[in-house]
PDB file of N, CA and C in Angstrom:
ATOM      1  N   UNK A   1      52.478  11.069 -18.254  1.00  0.00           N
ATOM      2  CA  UNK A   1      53.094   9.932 -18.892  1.00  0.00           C
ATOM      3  C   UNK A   1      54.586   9.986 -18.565  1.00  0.00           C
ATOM      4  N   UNK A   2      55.120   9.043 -18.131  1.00  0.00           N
ATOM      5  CA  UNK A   2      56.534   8.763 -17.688  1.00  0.00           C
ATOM      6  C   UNK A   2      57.404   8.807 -18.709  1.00  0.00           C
ATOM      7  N   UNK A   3      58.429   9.175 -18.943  1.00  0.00           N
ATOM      8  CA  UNK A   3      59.064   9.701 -20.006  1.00  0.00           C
ATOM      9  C   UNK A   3      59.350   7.971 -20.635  1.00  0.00           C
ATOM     10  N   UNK A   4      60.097   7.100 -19.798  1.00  0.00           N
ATOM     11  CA  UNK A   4      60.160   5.880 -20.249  1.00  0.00           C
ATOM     12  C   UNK A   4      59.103   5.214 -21.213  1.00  0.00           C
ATOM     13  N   UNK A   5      57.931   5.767 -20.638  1.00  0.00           N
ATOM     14  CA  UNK A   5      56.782   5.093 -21.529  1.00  0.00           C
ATOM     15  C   UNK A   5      56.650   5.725 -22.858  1.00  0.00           C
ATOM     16  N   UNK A   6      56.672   6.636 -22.632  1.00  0.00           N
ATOM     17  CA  UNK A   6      56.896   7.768 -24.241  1.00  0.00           C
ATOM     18  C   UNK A   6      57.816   7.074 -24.772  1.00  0.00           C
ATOM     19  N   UNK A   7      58.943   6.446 -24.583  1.00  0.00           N
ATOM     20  CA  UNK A   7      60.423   6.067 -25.498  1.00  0.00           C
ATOM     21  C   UNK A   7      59.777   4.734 -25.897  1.00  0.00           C
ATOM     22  N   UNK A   8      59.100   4.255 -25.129  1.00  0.00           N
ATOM     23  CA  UNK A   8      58.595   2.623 -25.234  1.00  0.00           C
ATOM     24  C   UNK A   8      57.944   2.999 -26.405  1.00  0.00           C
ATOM     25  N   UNK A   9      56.694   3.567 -26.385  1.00  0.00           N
ATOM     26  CA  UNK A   9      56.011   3.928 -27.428  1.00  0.00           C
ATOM     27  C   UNK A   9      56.336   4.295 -28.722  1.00  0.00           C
ATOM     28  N   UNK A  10      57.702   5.019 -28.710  1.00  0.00           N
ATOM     29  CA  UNK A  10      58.291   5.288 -29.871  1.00  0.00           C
ATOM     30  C   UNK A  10      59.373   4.276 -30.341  1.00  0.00           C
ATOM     31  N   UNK A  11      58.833   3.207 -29.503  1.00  0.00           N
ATOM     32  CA  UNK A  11      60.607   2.327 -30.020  1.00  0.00           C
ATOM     33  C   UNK A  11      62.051   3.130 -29.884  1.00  0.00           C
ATOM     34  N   UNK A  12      62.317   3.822 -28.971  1.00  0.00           N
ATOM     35  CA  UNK A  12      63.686   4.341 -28.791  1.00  0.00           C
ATOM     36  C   UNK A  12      64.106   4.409 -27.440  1.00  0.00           C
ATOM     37  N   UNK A  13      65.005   4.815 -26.914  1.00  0.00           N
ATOM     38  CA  UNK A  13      65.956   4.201 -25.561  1.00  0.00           C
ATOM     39  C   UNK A  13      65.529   6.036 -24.941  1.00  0.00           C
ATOM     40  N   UNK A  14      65.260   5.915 -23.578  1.00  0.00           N
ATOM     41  CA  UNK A  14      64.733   6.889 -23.137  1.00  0.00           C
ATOM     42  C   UNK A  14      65.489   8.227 -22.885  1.00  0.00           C
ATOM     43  N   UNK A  15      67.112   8.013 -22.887  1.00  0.00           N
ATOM     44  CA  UNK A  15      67.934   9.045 -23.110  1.00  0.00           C
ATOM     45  C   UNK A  15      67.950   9.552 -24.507  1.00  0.00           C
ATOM     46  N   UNK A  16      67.114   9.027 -25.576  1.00  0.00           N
ATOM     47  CA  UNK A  16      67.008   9.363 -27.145  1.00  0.00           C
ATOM     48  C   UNK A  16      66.214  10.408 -26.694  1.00  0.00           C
ATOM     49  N   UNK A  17      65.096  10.291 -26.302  1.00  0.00           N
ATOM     50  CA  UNK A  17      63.556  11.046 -26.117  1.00  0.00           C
ATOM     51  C   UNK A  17      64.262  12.209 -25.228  1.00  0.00           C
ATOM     52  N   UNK A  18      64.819  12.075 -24.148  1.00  0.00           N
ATOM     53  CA  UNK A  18      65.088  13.255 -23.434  1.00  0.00           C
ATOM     54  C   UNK A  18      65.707  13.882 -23.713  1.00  0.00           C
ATOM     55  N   UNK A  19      67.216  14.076 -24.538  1.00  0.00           N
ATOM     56  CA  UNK A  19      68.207  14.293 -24.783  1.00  0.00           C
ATOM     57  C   UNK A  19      67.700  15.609 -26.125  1.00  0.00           C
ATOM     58  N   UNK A  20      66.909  15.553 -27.358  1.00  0.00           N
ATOM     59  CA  UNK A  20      66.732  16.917 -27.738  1.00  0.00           C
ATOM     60  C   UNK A  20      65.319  17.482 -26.718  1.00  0.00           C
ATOM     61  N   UNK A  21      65.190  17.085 -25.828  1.00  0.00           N
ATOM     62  CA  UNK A  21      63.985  17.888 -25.341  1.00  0.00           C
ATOM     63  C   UNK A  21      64.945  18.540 -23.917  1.00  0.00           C
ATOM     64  N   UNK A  22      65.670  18.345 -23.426  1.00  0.00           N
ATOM     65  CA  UNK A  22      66.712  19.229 -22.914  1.00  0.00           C
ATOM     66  C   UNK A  22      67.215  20.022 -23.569  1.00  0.00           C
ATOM     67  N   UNK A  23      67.774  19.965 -24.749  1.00  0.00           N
ATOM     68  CA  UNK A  23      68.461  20.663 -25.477  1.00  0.00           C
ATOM     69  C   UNK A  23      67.554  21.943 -26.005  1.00  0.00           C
ATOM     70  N   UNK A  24      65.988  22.054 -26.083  1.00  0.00           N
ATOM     71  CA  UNK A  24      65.146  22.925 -26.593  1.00  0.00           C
ATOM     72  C   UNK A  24      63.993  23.006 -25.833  1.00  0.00           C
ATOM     73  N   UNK A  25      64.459  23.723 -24.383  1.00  0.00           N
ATOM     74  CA  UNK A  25      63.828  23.118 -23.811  1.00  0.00           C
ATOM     75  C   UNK A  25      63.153  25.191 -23.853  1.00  0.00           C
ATOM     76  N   UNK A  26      63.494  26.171 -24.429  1.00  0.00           N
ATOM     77  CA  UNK A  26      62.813  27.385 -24.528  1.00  0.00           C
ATOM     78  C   UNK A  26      61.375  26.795 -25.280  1.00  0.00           C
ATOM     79  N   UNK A  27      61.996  25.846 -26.337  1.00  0.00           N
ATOM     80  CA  UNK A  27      60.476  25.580 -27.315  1.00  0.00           C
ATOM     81  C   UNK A  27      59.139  24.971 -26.898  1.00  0.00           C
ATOM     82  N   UNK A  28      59.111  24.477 -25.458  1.00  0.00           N
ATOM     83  CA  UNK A  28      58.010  23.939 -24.812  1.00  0.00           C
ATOM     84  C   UNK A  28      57.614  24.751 -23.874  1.00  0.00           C
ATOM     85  N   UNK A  29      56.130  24.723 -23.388  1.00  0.00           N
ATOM     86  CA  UNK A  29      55.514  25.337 -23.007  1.00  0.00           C
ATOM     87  C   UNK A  29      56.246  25.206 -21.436  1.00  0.00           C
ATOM     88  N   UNK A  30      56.153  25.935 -20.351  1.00  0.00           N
ATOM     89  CA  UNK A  30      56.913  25.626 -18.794  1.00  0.00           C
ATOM     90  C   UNK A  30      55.980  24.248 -18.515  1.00  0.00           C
ATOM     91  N   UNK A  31      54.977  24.225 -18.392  1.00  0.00           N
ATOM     92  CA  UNK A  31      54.360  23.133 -17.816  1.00  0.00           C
ATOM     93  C   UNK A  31      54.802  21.416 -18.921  1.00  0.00           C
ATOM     94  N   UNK A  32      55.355  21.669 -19.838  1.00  0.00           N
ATOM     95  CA  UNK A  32      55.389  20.334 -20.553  1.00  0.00           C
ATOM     96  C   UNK A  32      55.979  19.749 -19.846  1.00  0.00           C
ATOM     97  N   UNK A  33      56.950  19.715 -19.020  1.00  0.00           N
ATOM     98  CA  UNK A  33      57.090  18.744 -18.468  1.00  0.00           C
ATOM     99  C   UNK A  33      57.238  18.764 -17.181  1.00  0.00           C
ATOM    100  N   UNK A  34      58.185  17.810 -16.021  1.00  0.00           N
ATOM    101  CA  UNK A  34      58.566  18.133 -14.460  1.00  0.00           C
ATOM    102  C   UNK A  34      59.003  16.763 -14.103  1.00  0.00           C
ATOM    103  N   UNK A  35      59.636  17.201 -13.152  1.00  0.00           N
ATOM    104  CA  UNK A  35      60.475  16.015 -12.108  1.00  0.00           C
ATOM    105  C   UNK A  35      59.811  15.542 -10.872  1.00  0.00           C
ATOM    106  N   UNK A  36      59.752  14.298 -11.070  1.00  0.00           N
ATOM    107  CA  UNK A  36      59.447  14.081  -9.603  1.00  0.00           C
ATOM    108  C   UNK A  36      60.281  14.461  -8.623  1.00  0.00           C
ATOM    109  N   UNK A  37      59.776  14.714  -7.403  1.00  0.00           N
ATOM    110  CA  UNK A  37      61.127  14.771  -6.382  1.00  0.00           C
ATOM    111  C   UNK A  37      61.468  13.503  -6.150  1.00  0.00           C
ATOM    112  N   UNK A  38      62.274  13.182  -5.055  1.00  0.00           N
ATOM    113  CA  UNK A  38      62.905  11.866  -4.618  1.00  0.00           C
ATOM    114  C   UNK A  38      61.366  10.842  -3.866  1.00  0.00           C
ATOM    115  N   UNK A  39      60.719  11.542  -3.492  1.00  0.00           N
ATOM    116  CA  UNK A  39      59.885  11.088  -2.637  1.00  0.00           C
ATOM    117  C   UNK A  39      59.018  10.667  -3.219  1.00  0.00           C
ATOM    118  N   UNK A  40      58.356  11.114  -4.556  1.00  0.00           N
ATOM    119  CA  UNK A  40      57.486  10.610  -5.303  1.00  0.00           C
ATOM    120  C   UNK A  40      58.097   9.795  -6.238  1.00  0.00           C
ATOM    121  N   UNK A  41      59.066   9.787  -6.528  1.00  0.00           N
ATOM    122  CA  UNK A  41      59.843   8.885  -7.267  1.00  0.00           C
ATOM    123  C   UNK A  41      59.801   7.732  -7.050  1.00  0.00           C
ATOM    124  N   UNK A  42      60.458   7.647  -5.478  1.00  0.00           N
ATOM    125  CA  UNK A  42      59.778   6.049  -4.637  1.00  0.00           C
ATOM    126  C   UNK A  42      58.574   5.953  -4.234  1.00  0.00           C
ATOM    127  N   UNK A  43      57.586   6.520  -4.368  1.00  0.00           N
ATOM    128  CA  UNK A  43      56.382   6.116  -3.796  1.00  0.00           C
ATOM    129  C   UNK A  43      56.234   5.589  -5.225  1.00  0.00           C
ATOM    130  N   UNK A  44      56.694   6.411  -6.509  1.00  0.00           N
ATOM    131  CA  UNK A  44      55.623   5.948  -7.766  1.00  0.00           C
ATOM    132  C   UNK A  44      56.523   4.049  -8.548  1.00  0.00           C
ATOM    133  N   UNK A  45      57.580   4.533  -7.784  1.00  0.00           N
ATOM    134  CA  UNK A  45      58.640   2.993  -8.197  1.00  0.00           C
ATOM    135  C   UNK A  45      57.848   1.917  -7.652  1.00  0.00           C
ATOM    136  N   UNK A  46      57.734   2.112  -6.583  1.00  0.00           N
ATOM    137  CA  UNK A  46      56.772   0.781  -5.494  1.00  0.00           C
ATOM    138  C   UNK A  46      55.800   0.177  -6.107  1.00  0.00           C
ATOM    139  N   UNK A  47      55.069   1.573  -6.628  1.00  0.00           N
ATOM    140  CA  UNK A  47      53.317   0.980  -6.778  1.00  0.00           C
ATOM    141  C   UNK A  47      53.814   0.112  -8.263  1.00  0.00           C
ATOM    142  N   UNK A  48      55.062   0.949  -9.188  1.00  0.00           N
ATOM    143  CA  UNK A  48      55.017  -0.266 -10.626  1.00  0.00           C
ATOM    144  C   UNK A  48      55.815  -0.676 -10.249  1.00  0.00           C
ATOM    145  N   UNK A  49      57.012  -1.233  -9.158  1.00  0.00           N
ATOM    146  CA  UNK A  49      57.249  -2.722  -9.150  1.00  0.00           C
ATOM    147  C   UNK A  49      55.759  -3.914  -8.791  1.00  0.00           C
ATOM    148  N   UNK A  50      55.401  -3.168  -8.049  1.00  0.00           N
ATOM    149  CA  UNK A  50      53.891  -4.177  -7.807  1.00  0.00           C
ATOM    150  C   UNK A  50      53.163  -4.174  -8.760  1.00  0.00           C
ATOM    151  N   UNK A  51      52.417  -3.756  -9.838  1.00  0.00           N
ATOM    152  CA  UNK A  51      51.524  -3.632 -10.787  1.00  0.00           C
ATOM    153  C   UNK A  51      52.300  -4.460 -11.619  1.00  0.00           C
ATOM    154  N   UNK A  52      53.219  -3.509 -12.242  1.00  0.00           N
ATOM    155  CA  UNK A  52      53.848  -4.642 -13.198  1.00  0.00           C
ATOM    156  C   UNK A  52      55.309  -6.067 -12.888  1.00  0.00           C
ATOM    157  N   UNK A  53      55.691  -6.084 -11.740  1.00  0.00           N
ATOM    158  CA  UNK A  53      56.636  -6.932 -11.250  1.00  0.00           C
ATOM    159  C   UNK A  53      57.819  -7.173 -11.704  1.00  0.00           C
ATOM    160  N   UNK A  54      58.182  -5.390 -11.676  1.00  0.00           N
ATOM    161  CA  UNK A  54      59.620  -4.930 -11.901  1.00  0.00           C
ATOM    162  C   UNK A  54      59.671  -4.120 -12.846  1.00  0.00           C
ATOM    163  N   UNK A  55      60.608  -3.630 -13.278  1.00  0.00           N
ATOM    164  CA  UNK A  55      61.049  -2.608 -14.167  1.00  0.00           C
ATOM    165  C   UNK A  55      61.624  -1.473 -13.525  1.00  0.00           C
ATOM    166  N   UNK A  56      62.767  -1.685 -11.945  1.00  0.00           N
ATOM    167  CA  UNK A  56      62.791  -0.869 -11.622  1.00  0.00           C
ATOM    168  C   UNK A  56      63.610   0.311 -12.520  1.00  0.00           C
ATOM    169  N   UNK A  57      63.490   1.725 -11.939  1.00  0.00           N
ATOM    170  CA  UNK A  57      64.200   2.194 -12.250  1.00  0.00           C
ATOM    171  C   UNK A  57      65.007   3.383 -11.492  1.00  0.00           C
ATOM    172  N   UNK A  58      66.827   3.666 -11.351  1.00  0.00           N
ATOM    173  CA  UNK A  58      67.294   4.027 -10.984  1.00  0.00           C
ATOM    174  C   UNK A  58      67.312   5.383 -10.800  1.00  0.00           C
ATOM    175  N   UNK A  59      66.716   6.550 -11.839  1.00  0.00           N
ATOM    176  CA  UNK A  59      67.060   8.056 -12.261  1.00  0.00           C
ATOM    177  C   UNK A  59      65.459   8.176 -11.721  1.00  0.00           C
ATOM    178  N   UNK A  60      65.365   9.472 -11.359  1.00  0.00           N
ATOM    179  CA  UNK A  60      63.478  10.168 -11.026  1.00  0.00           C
ATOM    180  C   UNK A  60      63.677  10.163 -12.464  1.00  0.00           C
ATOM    181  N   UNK A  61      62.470   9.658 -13.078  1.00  0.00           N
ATOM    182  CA  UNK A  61      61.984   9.748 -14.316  1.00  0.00           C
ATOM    183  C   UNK A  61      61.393  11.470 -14.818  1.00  0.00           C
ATOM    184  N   UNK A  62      61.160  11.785 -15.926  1.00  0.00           N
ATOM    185  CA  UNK A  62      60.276  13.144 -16.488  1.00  0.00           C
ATOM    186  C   UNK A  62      59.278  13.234 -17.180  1.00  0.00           C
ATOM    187  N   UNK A  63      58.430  13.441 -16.406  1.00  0.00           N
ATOM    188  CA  UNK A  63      57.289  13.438 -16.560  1.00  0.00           C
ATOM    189  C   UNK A  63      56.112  14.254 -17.695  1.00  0.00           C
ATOM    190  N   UNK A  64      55.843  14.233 -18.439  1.00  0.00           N
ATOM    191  CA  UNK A  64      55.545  14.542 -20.031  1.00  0.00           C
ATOM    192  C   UNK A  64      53.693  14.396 -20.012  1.00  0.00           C
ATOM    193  N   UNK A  65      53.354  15.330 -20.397  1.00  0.00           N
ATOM    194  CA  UNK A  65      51.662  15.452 -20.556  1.00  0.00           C
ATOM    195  C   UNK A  65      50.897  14.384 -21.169  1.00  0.00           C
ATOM    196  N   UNK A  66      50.098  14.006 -21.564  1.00  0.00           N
ATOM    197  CA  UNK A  66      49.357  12.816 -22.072  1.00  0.00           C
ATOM    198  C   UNK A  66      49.473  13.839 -23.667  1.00  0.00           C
ATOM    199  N   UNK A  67      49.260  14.673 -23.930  1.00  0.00           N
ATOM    200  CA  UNK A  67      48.821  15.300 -25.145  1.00  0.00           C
ATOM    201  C   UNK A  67      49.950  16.169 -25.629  1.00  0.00           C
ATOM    202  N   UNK A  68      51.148  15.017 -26.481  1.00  0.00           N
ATOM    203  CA  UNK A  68      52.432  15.243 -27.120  1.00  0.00           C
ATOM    204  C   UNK A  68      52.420  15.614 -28.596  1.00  0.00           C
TER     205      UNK A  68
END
């Protein structure tokens, strides 16, 4: 789950959501989360400007487990 979508879900701005999960980031398991590299970043931007017809976005997003 794209970190953006997690903030959507919670009604809050996606630097809210990331911002204490950087900050504590000993308290999560290593795998909770990860970065895309640059390359998957644009491959995964492409496919949701096409699916959904826009929303680009500028930063590689962080990527967060389905089971929060």
């Amino acid at each position: 789950m794209l970190d953006r979508d997690l903030a959507a879900l919670y009604e809050t701005e996606t630097k809210t959501l990331n911002l204490p999960v950087k900050r504590n980031l000993m308290r999560f398991p290593k795998d909770f989360l990860f970065h895309l590299t640059k390359e998957e970043f644009e491959s995964l931007r492409f496919q949701i400007e096409a699916s959904k017809g826009g929303g680009a976005q500028d930063t590689c997003p962080t990527l967060l487990p389905n089971k929060v």
